[in-house]
PDB file of N, CA and C in Angstrom:
ATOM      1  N   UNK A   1     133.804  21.584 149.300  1.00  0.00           N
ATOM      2  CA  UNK A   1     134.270  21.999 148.005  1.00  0.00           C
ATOM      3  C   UNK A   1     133.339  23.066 147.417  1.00  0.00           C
ATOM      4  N   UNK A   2     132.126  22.383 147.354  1.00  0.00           N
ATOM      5  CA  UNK A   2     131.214  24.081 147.031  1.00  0.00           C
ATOM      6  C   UNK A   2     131.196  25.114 147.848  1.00  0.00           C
ATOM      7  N   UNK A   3     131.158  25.525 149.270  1.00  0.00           N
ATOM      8  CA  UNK A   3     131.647  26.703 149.773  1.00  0.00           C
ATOM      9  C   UNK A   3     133.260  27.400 149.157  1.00  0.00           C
ATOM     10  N   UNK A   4     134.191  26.824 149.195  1.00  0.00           N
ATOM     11  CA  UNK A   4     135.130  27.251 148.491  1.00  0.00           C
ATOM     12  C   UNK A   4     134.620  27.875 146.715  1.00  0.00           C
ATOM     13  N   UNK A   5     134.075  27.479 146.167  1.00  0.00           N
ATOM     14  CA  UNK A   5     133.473  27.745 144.523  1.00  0.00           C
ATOM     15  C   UNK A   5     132.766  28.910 145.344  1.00  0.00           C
ATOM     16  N   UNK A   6     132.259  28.936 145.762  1.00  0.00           N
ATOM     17  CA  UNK A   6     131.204  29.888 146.165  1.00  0.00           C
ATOM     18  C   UNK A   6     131.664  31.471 146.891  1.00  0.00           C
ATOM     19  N   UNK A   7     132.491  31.043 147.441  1.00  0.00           N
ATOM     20  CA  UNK A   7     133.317  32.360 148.213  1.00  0.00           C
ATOM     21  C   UNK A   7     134.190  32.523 147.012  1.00  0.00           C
ATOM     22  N   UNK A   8     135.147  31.384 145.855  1.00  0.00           N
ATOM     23  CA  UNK A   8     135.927  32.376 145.124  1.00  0.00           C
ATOM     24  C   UNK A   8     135.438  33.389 144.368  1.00  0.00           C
ATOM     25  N   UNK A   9     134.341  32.727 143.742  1.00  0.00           N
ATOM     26  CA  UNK A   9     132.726  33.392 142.561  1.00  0.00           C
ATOM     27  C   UNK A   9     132.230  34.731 143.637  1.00  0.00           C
ATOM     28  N   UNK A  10     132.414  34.612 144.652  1.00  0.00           N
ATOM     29  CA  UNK A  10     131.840  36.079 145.514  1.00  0.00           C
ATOM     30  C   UNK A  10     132.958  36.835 145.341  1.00  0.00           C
ATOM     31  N   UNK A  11     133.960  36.376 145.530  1.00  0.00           N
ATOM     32  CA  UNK A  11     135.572  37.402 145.494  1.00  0.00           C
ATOM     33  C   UNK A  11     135.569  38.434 144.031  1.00  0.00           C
ATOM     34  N   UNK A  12     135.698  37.255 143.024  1.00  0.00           N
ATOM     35  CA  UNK A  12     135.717  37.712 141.752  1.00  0.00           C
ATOM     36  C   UNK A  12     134.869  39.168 141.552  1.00  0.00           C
ATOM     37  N   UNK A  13     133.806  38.458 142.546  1.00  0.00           N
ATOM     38  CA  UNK A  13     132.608  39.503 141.694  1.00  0.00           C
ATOM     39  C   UNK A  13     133.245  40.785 142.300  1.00  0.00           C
ATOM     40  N   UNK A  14     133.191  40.808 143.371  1.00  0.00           N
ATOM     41  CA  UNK A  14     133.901  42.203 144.261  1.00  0.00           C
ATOM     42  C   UNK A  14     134.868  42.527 143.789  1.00  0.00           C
ATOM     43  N   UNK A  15     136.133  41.693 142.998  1.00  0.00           N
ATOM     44  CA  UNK A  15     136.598  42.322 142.590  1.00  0.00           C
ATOM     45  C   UNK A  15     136.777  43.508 140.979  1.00  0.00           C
ATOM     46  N   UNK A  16     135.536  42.541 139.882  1.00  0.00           N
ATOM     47  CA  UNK A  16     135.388  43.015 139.239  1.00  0.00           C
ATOM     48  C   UNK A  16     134.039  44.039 139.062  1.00  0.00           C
ATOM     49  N   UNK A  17     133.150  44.242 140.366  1.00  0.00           N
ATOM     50  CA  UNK A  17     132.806  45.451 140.839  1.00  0.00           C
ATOM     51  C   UNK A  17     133.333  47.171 140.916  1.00  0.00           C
ATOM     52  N   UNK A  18     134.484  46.430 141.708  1.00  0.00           N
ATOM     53  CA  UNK A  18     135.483  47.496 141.984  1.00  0.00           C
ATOM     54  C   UNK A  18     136.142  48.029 141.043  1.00  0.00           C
ATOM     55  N   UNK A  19     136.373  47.307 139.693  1.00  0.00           N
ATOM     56  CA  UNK A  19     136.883  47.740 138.190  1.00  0.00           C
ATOM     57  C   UNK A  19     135.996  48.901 138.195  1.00  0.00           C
ATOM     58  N   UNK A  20     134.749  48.900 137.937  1.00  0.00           N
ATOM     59  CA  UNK A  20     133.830  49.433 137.183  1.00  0.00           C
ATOM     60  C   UNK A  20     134.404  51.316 137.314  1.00  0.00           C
ATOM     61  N   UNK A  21     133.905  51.640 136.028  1.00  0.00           N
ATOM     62  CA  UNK A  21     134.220  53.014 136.365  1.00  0.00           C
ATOM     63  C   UNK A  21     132.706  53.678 136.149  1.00  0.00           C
ATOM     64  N   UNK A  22     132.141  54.665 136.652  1.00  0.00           N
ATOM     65  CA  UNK A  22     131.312  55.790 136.063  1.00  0.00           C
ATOM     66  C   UNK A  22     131.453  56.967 136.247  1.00  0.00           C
ATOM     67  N   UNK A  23     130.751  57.441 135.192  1.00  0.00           N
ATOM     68  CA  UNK A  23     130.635  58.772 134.269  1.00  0.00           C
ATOM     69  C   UNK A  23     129.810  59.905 135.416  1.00  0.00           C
ATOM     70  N   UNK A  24     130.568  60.694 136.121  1.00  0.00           N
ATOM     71  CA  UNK A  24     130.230  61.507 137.514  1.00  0.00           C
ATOM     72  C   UNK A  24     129.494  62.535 136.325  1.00  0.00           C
ATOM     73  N   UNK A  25     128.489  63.526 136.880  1.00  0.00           N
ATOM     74  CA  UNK A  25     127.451  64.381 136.092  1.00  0.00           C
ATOM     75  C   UNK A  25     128.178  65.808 135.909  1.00  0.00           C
ATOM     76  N   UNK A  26     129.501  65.523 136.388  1.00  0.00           N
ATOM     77  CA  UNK A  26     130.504  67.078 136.459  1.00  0.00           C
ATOM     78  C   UNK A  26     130.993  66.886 135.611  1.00  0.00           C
ATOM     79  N   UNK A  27     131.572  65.431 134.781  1.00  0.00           N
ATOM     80  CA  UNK A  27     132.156  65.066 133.642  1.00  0.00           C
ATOM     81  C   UNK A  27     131.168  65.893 132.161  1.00  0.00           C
ATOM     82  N   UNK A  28     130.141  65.414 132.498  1.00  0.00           N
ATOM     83  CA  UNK A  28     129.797  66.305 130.962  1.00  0.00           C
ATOM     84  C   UNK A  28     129.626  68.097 130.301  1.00  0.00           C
ATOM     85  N   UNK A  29     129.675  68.075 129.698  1.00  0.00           N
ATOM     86  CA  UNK A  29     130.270  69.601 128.614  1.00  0.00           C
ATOM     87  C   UNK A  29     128.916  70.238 129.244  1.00  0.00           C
ATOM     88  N   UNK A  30     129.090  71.446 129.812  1.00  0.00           N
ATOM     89  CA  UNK A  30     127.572  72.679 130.090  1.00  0.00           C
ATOM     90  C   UNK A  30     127.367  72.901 128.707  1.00  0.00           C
ATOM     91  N   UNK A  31     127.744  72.752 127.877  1.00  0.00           N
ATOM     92  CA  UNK A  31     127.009  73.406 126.412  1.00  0.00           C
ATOM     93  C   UNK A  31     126.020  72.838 125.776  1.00  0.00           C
ATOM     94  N   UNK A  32     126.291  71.385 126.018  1.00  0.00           N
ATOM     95  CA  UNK A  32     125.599  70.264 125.161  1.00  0.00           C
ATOM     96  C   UNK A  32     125.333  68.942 126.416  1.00  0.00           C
ATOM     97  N   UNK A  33     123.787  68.694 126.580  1.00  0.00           N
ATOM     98  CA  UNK A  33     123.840  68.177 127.627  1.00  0.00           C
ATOM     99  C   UNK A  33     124.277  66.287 127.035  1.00  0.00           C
ATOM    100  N   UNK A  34     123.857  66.118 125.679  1.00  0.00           N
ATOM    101  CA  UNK A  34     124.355  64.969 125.001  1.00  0.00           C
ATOM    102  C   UNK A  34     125.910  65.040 124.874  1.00  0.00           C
ATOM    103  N   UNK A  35     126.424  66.133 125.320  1.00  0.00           N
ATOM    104  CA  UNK A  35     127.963  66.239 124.557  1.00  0.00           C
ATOM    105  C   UNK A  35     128.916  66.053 123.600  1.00  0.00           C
ATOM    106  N   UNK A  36     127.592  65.936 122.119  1.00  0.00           N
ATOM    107  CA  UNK A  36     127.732  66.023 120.886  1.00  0.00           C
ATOM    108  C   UNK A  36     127.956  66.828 120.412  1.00  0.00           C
ATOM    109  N   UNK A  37     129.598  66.939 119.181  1.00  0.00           N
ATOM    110  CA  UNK A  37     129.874  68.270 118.521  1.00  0.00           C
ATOM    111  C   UNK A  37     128.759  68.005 117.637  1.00  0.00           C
ATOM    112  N   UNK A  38     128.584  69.441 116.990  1.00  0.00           N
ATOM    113  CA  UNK A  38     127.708  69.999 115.802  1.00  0.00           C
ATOM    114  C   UNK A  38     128.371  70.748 114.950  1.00  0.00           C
ATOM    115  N   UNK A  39     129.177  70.106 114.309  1.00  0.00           N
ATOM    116  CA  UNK A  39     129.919  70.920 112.953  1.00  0.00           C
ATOM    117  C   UNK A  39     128.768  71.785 112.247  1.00  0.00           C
ATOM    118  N   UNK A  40     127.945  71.546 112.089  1.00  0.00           N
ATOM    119  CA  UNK A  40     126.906  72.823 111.075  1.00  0.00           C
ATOM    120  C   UNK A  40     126.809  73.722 111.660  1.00  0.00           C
ATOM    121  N   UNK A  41     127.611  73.893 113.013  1.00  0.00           N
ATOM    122  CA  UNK A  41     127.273  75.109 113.492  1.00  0.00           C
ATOM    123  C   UNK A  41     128.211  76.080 113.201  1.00  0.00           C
ATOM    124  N   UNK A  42     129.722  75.831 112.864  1.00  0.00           N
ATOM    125  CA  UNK A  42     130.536  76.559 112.530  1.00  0.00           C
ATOM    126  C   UNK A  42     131.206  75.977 110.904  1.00  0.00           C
ATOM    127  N   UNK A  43     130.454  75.604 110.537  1.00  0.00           N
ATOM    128  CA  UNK A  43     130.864  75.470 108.574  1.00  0.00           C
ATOM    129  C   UNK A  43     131.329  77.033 108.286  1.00  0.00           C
ATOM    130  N   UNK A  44     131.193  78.229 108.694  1.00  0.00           N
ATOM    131  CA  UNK A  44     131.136  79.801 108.371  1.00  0.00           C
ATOM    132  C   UNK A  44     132.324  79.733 108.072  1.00  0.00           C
ATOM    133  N   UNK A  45     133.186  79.058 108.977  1.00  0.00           N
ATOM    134  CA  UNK A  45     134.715  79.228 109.576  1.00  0.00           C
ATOM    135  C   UNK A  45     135.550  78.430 108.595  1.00  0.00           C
ATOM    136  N   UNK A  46     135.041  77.723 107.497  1.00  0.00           N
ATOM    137  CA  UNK A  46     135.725  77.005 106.632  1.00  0.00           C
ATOM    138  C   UNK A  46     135.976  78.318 105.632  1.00  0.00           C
ATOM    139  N   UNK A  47     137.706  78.078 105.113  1.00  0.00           N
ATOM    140  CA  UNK A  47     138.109  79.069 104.346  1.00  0.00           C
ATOM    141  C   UNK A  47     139.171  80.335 105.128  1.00  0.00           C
ATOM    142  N   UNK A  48     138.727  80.231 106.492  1.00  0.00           N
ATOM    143  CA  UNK A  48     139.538  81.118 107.298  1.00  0.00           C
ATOM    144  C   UNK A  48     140.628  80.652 107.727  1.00  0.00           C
ATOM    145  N   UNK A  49     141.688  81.421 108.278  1.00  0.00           N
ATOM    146  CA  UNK A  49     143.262  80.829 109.073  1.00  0.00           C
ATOM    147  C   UNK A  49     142.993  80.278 110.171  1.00  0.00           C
ATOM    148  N   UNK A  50     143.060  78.906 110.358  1.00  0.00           N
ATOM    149  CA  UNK A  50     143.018  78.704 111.970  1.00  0.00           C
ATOM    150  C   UNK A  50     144.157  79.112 112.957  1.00  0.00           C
ATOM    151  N   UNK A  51     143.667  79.133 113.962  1.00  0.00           N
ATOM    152  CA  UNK A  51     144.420  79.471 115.294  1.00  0.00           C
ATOM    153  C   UNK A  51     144.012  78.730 116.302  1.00  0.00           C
ATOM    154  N   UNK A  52     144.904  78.736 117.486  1.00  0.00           N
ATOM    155  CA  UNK A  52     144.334  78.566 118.808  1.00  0.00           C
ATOM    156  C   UNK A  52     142.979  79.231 118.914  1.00  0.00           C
ATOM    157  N   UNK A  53     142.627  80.608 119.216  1.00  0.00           N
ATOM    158  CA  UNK A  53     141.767  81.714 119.583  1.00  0.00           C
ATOM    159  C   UNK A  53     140.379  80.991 118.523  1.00  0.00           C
ATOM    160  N   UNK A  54     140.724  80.682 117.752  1.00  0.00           N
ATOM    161  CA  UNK A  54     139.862  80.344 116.456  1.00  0.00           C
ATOM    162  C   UNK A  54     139.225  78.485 116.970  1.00  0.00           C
ATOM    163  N   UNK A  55     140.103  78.199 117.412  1.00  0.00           N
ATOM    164  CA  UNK A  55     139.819  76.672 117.495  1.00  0.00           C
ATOM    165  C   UNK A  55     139.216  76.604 118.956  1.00  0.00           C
ATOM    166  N   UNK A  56     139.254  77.540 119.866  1.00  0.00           N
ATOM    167  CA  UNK A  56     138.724  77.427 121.147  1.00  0.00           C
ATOM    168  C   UNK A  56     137.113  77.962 120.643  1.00  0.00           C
ATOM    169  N   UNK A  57     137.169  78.873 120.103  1.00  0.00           N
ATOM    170  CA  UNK A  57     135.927  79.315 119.335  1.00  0.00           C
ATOM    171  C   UNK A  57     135.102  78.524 118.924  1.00  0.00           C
ATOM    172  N   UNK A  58     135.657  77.735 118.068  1.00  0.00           N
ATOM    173  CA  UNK A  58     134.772  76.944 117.088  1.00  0.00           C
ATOM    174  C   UNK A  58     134.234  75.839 118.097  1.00  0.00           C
ATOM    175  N   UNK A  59     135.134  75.083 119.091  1.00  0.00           N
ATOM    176  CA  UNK A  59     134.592  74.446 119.980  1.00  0.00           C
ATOM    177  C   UNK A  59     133.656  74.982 120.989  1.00  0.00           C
ATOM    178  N   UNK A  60     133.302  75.874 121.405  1.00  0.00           N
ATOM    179  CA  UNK A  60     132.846  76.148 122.049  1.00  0.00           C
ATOM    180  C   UNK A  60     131.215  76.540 121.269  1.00  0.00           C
ATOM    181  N   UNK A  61     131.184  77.060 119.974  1.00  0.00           N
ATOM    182  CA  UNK A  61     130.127  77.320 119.220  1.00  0.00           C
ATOM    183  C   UNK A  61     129.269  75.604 118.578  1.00  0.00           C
ATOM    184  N   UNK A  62     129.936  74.716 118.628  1.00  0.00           N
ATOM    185  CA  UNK A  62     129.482  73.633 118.413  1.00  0.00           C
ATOM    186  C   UNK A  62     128.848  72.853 119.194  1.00  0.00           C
ATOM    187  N   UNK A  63     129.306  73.088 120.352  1.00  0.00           N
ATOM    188  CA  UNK A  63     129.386  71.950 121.656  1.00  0.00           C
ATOM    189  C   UNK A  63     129.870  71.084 121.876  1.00  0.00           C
ATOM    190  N   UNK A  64     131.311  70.708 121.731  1.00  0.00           N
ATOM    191  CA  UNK A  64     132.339  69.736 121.284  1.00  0.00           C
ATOM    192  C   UNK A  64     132.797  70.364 122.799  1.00  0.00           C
ATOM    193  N   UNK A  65     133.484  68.864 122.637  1.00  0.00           N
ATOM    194  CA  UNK A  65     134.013  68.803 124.521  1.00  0.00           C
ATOM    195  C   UNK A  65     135.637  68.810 124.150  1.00  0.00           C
ATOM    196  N   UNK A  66     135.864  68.779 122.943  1.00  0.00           N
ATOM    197  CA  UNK A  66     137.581  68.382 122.436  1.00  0.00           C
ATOM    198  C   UNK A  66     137.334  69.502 121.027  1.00  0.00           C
ATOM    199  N   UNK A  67     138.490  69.965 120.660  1.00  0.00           N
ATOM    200  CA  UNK A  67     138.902  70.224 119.564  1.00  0.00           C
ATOM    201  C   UNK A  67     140.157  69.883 119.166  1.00  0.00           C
ATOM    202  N   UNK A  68     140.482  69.948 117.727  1.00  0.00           N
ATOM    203  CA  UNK A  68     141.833  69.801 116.965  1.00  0.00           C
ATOM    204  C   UNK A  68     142.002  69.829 115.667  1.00  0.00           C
ATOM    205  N   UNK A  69     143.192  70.678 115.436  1.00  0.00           N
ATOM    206  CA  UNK A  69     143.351  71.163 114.310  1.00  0.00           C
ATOM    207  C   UNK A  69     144.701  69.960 113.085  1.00  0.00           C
ATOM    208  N   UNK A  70     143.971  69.412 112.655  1.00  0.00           N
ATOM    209  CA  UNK A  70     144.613  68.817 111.604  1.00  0.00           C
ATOM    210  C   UNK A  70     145.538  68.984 110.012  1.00  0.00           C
ATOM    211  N   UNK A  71     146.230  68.819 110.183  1.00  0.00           N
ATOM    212  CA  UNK A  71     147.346  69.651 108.750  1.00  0.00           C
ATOM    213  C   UNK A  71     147.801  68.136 107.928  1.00  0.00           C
ATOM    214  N   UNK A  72     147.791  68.852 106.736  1.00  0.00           N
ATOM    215  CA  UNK A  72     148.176  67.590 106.201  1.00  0.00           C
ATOM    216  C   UNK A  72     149.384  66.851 106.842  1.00  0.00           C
ATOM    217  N   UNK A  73     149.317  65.338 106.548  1.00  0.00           N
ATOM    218  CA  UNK A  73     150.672  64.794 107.079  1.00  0.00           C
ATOM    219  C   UNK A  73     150.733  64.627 108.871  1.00  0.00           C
ATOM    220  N   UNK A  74     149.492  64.949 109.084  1.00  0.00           N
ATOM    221  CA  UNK A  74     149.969  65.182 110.426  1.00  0.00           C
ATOM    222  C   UNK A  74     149.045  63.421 110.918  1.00  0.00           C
ATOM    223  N   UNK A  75     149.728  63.353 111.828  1.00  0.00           N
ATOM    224  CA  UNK A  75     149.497  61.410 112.332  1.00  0.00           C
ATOM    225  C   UNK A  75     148.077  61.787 113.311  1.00  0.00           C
ATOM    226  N   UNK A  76     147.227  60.760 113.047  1.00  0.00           N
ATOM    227  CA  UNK A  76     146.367  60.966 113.965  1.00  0.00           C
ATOM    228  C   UNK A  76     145.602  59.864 114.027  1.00  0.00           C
ATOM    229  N   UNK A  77     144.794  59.282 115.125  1.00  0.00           N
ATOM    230  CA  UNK A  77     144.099  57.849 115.344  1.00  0.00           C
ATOM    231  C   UNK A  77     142.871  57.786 114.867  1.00  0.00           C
ATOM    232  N   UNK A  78     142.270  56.689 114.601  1.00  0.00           N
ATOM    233  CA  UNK A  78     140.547  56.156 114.125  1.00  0.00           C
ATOM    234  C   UNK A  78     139.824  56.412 114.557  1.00  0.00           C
ATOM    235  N   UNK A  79     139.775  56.415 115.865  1.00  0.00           N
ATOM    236  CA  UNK A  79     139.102  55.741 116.532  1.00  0.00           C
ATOM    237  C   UNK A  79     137.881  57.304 116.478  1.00  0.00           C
ATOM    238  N   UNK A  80     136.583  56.769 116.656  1.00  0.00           N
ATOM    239  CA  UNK A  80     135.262  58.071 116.490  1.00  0.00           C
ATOM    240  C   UNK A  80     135.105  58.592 117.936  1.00  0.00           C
ATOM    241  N   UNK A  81     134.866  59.757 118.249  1.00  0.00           N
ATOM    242  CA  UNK A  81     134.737  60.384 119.061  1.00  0.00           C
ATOM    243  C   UNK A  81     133.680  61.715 118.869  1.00  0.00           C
ATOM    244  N   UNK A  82     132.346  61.431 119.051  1.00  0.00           N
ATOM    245  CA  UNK A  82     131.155  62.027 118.669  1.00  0.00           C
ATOM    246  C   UNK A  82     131.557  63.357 119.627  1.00  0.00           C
ATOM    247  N   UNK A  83     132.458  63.476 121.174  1.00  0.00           N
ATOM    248  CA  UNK A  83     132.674  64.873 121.626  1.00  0.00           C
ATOM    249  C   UNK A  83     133.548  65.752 120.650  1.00  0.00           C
ATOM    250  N   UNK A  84     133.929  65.549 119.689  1.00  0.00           N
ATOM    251  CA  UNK A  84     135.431  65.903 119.071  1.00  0.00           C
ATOM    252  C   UNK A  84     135.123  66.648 117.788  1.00  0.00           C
ATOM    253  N   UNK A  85     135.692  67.804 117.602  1.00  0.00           N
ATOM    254  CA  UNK A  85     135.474  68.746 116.651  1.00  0.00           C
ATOM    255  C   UNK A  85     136.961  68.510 116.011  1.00  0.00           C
ATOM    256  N   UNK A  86     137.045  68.534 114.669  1.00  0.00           N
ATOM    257  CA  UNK A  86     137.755  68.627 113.755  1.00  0.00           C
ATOM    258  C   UNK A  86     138.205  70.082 112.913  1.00  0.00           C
ATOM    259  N   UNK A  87     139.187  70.583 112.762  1.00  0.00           N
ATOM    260  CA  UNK A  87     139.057  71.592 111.794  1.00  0.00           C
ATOM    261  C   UNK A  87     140.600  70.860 110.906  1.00  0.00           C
ATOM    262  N   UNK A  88     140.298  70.614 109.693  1.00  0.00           N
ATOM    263  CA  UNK A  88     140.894  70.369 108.906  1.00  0.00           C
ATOM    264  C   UNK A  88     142.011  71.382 107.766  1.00  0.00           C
ATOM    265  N   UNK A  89     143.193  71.133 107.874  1.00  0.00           N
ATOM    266  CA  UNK A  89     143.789  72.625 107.140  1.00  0.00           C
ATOM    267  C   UNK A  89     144.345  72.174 105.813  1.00  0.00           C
ATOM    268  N   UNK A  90     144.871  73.058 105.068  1.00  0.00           N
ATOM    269  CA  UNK A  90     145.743  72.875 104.396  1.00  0.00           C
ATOM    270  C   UNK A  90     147.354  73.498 104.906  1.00  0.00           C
ATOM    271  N   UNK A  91     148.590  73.626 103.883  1.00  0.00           N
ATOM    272  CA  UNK A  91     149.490  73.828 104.920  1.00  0.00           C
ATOM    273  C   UNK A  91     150.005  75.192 105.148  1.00  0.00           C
ATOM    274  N   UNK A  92     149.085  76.000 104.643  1.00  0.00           N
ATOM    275  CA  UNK A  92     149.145  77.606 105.095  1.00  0.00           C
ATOM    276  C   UNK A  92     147.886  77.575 106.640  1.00  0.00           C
ATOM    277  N   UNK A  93     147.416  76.653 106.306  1.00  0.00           N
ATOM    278  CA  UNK A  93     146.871  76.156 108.163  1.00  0.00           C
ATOM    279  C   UNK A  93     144.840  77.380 107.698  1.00  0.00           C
ATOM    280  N   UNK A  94     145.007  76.877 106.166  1.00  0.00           N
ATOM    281  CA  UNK A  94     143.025  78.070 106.008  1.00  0.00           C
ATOM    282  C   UNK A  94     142.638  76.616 106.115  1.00  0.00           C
ATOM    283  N   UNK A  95     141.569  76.683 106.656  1.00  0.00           N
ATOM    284  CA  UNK A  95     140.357  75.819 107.069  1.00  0.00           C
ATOM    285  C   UNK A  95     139.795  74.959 105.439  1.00  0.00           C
ATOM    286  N   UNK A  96     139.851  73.715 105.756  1.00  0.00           N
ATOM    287  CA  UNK A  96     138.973  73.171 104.300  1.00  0.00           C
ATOM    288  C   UNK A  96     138.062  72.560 104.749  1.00  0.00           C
ATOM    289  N   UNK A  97     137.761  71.748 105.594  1.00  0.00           N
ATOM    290  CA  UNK A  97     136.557  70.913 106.008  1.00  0.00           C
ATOM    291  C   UNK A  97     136.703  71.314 107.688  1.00  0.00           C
ATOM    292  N   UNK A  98     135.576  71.017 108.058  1.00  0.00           N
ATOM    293  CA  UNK A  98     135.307  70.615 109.469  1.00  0.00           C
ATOM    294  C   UNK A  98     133.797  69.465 110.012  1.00  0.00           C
ATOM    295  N   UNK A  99     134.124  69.106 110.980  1.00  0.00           N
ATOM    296  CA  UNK A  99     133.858  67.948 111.267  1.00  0.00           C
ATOM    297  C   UNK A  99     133.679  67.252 112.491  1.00  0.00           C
ATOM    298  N   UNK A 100     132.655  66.605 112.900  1.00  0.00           N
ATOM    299  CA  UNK A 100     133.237  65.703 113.786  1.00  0.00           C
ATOM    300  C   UNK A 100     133.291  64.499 114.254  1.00  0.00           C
ATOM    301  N   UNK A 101     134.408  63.821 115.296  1.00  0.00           N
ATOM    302  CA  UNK A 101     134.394  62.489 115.130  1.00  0.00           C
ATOM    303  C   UNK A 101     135.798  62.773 115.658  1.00  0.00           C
TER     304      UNK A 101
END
């Protein structure tokens, strides 16, 4: 009976081994080796029209591994994401805050 306990408890483990995922060193952003946005780096850009061209920009000047442009009304999730740049609009789409998370 304990060899059986013992080989299932070995199975398990192998199998929840094999779950495991990790984070390969190609996964992280060349800009930022923490891969933390830095909104203070583009506050300049608050007040201007966003765009695509504008929002690839701003990510890339921060070190944000994600960007997105937010309009009022528009649905979006909680959850924090320290890679993630924010540019916040109103609904002529000029910049009011930026941010990240």
């Amino acid at each position: 009976m304990q060899a059986i306990r013992s080989i299932t408890l070995m199975l398990y483990g192998a199998i929840l081994l094999g779950c495991q995922s990790s984070t390969s060193d190609s996964m992280q952003t060349p800009q930022d080796s923490t891969g933390r946005c830095n909104a203070g780096a583009v506050q300049a850009l608050v007040g201007k029209h966003a765009s695509p061209a504008l929002l690839e920009q701003a990510r890339q000047q921060s070190g944000a591994a994600i960007a997105r442009i937010l309009r009022p009304g528009d649905v979006v999730t909680l959850e924090y994401n320290a890679q993630r740049l924010t540019l916040t609009t109103d609904e002529s789409l000029e910049i009011q805050r930026i941010g990240c998370g």
